[in-house]
Protein backbone atom coordinates (compact mmCIF):
# COMPACT_ATOMS: atom_id res chain seq x y z
CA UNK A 1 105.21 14.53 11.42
CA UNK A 2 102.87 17.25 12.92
CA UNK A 3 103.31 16.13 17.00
CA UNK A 4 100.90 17.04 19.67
CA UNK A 5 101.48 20.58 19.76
CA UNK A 6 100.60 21.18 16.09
CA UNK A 7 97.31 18.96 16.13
CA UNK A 8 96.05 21.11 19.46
CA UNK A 9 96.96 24.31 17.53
CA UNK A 10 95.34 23.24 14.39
CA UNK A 11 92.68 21.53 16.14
CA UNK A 12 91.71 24.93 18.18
CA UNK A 13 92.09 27.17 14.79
CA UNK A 14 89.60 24.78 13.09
CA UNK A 15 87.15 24.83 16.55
CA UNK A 16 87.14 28.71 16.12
CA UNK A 17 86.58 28.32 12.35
CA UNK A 18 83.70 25.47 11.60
CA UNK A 19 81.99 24.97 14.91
CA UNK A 20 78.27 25.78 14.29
CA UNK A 21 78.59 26.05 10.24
CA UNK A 22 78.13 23.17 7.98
CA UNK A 23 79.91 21.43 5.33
CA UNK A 24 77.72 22.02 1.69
CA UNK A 25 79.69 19.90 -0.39
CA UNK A 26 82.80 17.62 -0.08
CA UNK A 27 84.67 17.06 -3.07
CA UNK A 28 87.65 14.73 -3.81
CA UNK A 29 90.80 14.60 -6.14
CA UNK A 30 92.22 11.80 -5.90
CA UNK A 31 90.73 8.26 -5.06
CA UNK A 32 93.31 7.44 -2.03
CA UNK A 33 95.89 8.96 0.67
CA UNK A 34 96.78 6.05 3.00
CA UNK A 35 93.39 5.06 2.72
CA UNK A 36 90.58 5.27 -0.09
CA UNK A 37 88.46 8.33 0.36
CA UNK A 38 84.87 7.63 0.56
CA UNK A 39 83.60 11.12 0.85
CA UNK A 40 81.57 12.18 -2.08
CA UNK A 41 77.82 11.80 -2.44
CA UNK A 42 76.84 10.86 1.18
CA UNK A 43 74.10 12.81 2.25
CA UNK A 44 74.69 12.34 6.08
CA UNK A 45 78.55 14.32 5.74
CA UNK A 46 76.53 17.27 4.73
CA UNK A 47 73.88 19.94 5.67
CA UNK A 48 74.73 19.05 9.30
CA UNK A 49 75.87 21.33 12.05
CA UNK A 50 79.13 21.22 12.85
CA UNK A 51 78.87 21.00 16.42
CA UNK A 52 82.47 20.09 17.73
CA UNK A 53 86.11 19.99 16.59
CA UNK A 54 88.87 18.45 19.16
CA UNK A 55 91.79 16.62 19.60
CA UNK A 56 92.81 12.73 20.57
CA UNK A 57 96.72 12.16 19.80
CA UNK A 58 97.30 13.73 16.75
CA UNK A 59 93.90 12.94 15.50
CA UNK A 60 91.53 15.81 14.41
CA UNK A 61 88.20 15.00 15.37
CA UNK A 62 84.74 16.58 13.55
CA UNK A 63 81.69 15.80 14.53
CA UNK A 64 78.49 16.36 12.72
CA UNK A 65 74.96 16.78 14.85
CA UNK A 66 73.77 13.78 13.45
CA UNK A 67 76.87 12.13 15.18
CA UNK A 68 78.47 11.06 11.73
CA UNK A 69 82.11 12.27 12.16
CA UNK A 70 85.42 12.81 10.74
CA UNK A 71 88.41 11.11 11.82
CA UNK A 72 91.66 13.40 10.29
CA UNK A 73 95.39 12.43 10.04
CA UNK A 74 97.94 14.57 8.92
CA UNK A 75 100.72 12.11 8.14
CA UNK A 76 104.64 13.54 7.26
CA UNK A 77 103.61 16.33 5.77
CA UNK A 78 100.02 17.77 5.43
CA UNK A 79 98.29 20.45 6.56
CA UNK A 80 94.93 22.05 6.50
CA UNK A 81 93.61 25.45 5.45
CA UNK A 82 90.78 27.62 5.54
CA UNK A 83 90.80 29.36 2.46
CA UNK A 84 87.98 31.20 -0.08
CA UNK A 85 86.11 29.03 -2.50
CA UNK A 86 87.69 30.58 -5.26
CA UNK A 87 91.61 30.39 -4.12
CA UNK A 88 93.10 28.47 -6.90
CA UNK A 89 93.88 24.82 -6.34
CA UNK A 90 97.50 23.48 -5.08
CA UNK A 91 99.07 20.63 -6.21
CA UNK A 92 98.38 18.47 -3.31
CA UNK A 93 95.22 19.88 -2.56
CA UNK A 94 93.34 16.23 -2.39
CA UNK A 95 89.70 17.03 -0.47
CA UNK A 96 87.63 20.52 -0.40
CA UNK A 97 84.88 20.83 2.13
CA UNK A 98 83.14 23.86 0.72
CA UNK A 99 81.22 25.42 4.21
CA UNK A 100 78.19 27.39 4.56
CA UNK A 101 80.25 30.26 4.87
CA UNK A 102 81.20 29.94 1.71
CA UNK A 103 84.57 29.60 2.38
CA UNK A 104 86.78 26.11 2.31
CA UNK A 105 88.33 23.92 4.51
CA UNK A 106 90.99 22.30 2.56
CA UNK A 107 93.08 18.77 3.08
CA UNK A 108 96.47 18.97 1.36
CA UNK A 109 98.89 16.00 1.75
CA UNK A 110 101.70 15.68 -0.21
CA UNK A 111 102.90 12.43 0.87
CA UNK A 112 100.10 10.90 0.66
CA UNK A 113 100.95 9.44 4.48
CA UNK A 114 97.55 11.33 6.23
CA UNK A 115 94.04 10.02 6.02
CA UNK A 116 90.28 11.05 6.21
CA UNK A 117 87.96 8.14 7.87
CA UNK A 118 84.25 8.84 8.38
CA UNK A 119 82.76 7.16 11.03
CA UNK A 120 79.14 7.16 13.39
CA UNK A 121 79.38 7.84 16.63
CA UNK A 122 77.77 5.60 19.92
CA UNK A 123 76.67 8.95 21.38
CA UNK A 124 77.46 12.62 21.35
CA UNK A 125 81.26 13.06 22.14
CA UNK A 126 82.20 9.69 22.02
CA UNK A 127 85.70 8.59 20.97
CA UNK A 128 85.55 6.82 17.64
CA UNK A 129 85.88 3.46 17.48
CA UNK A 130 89.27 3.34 15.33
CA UNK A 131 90.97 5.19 18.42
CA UNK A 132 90.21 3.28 21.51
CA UNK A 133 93.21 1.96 21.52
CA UNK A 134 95.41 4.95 22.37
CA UNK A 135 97.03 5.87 25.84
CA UNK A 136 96.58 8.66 28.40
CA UNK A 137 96.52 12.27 27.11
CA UNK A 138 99.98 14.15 28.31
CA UNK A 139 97.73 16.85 29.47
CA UNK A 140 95.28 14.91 31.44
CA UNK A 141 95.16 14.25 34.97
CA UNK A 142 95.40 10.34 34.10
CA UNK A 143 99.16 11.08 33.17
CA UNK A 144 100.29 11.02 36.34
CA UNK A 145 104.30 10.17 37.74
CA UNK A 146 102.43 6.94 38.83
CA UNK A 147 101.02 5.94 35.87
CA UNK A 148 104.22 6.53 34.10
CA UNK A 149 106.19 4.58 36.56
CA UNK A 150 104.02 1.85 36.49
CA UNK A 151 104.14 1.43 32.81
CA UNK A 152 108.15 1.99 32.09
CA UNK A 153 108.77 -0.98 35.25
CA UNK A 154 107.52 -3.31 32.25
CA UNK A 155 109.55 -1.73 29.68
CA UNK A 156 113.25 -3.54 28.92
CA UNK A 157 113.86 -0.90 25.71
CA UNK A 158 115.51 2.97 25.94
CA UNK A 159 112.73 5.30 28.02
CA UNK A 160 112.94 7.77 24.47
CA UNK A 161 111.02 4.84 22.92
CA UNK A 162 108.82 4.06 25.58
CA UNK A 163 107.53 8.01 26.43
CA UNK A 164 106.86 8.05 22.31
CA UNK A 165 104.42 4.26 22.34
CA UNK A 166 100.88 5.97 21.92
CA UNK A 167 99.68 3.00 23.94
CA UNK A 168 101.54 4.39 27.21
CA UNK A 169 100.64 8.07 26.53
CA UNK A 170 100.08 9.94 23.22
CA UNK A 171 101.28 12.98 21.12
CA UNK A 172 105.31 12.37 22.78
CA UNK A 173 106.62 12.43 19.58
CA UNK A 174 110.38 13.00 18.73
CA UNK A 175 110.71 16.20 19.45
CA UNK A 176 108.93 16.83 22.58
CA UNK A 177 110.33 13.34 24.19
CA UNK A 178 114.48 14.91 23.02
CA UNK A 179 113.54 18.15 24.54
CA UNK A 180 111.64 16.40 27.76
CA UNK A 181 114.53 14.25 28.59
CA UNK A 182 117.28 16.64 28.35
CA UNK A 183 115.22 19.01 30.47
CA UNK A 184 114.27 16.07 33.05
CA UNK A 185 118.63 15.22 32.66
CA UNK A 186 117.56 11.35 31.38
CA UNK A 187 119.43 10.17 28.94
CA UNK A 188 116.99 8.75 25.66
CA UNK A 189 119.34 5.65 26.09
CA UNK A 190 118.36 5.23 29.55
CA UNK A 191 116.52 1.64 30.19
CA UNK A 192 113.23 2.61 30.84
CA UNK A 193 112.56 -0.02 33.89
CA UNK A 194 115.43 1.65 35.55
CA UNK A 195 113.73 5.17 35.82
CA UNK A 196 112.61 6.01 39.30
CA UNK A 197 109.59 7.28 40.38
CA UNK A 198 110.96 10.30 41.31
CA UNK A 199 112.10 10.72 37.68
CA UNK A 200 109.17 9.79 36.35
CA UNK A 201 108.06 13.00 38.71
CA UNK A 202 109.99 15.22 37.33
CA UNK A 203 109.46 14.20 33.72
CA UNK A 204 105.66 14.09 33.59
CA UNK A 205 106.00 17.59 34.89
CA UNK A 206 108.44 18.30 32.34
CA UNK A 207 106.52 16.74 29.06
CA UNK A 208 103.31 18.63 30.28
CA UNK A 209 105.52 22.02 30.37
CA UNK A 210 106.98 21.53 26.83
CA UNK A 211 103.79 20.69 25.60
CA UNK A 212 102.13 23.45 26.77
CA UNK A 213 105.17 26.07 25.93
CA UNK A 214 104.81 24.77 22.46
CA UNK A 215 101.29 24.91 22.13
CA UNK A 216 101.45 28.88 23.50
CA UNK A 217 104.17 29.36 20.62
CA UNK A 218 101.94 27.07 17.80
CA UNK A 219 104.07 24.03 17.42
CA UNK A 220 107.56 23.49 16.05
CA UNK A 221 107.89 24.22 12.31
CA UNK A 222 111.00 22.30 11.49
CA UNK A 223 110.09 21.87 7.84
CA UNK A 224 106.69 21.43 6.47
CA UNK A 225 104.48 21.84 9.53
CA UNK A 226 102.23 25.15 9.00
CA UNK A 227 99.33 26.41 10.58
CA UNK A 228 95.57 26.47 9.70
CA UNK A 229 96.56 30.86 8.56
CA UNK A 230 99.70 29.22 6.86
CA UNK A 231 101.78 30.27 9.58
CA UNK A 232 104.91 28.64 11.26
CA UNK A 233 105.59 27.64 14.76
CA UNK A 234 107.73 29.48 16.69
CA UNK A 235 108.62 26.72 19.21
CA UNK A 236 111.89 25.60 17.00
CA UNK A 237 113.39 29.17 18.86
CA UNK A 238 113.37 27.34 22.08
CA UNK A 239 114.15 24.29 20.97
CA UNK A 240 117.33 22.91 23.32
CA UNK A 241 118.86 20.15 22.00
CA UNK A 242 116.71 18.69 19.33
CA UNK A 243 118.62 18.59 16.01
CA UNK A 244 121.71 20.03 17.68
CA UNK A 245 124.21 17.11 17.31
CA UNK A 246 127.43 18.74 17.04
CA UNK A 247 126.82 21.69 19.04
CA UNK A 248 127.69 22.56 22.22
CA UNK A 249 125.12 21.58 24.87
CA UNK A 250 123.42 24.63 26.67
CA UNK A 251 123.84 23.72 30.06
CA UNK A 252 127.64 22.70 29.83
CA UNK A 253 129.17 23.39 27.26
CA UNK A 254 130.06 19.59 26.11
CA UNK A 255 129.02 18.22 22.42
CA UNK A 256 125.94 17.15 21.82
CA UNK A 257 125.76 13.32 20.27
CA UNK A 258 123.43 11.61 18.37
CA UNK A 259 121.98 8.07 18.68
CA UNK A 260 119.13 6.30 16.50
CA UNK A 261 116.55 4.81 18.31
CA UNK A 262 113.53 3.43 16.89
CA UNK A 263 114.69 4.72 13.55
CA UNK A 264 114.49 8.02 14.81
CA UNK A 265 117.89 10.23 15.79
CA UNK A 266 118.27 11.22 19.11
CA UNK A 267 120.26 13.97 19.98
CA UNK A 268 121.40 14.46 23.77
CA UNK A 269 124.23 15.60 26.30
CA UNK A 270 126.28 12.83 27.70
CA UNK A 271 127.19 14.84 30.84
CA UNK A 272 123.89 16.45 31.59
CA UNK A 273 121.94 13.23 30.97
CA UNK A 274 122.30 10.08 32.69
């Protein structure tokens, strides 16, 4: 699933793409994803300036002048391109957005997992309603070692589950939290009440590096993840101990183990993290 890295670097490639045009047409091929798509034949999706495109978790945001907006998930899998009108169809090609360009923004989902909600905005730059649950951006100044501390003291589950609950803070997802903790020299099996504020230090600083390294490199292409050009990320080259069980840790030298947590593995060092 595309993390927080690959829904900034999408997010930004789709600012630099739309912002200012307008969508001319949307047109559907299929009647659902996770959700039905209600997209076709609504006057107030098109003809309207695009005039922003940004991020909240790994939510795409577009919103319209008129303040009607589009709410975008990619799910496992899918990805979005910007591609000429005429650039034959893919399989799981499931929406067009044909621009005044004349060019296409394209939603292609081949597990069906992501999701396209429309909603109207309370004013200009609003969140939309179906987010306002969500935590503190990683990148924000509200993500503080604070913040995190005081969240985790209620926690009684591992701290790997706890930095990855979009309610505490969003985007932390498998990867970045495996390659925060090993950096930060927590163990994912930790107890998350038990990390100290001093940790919790060290870690927010960590997360916000990771996150940013990745962003500079365009995410982590492990397996399907690919950019708005069709692109990979080049993150996975600096990628520490994710998906390394088995191999020898950098740091030490000792083998890397594997746990599942949450349904998710978790790969770290049982010397360098405690």
């Amino acid at each position: 699933m595309p993390e927080l890295p690959e829904v900034e670097t999408i997010t930004r490639a789709l600012a630099a793409s739309l912002t200012g045009k307008h969508f001319t047409a949307i047109k559907t091929f299929i009647a659902a994803i996770r959700y039905p798509l209600d997209l076709e034949n609504r006057p107030e999706l098109v003809g309207q300036k695009i005039i922003s495109v940004r991020r909240r978790a790994r939510y795409i945001i577009i919103e319209l002048k008129n303040r009607w907006t589009f709410v975008m998930h990619l799910g496992m899998s899918g990805a979005i391109r910007i591609v000429p009108a005429d650039e034959p169809k893919r399989k799981h090609d499931h929406v067009f957005f044909y621009l005044s360009d004349g060019q296409t923004m394209r939603y292609e989902c081949p597990r069906r997992f992501g999701f396209i909600k429309t909603c109207l905005l309370d004013a200009p730059g609003a969140h939309p309603s179906v987010l306002v649950n969500l935590g503190v951006e990683p990148l924000s100044d509200e993500f503080t070692p604070d913040y995190l501390y005081s969240n985790l003291k209620k926690r009684s589950g591992p701290i790997k589950n706890a930095i990855m609950d979009n309610k505490i803070v969003v985007g932390v997802g498998n990867i970045y939290a495996a390659e925060s903790l090993f950096l930060s020299g927590i163990s994912p099996l930790r107890t998350a009440s038990a990390v100290t504020l001093a940790q919790c230090a060290k870690m927010v600083k960590i997360i916000k590096e990771v996150l940013m390294l990745s962003i500079e490199a365009g995410g982590t292409t492990i397996s399907d993840y690919k950019q708005v050009d069709g692109s990979e990320g080049k993150f996975v080259q600096q990628l520490k101990i994710y998906g390394k069980d088995g191999q020898p840790c950098p740091k030490c030298n000792t083998v890397i183990r594997k746990a599942v947590l949450g349904g998710r593995s978790s790969c770290f060092c049982p010397k360098c993290q405690k």
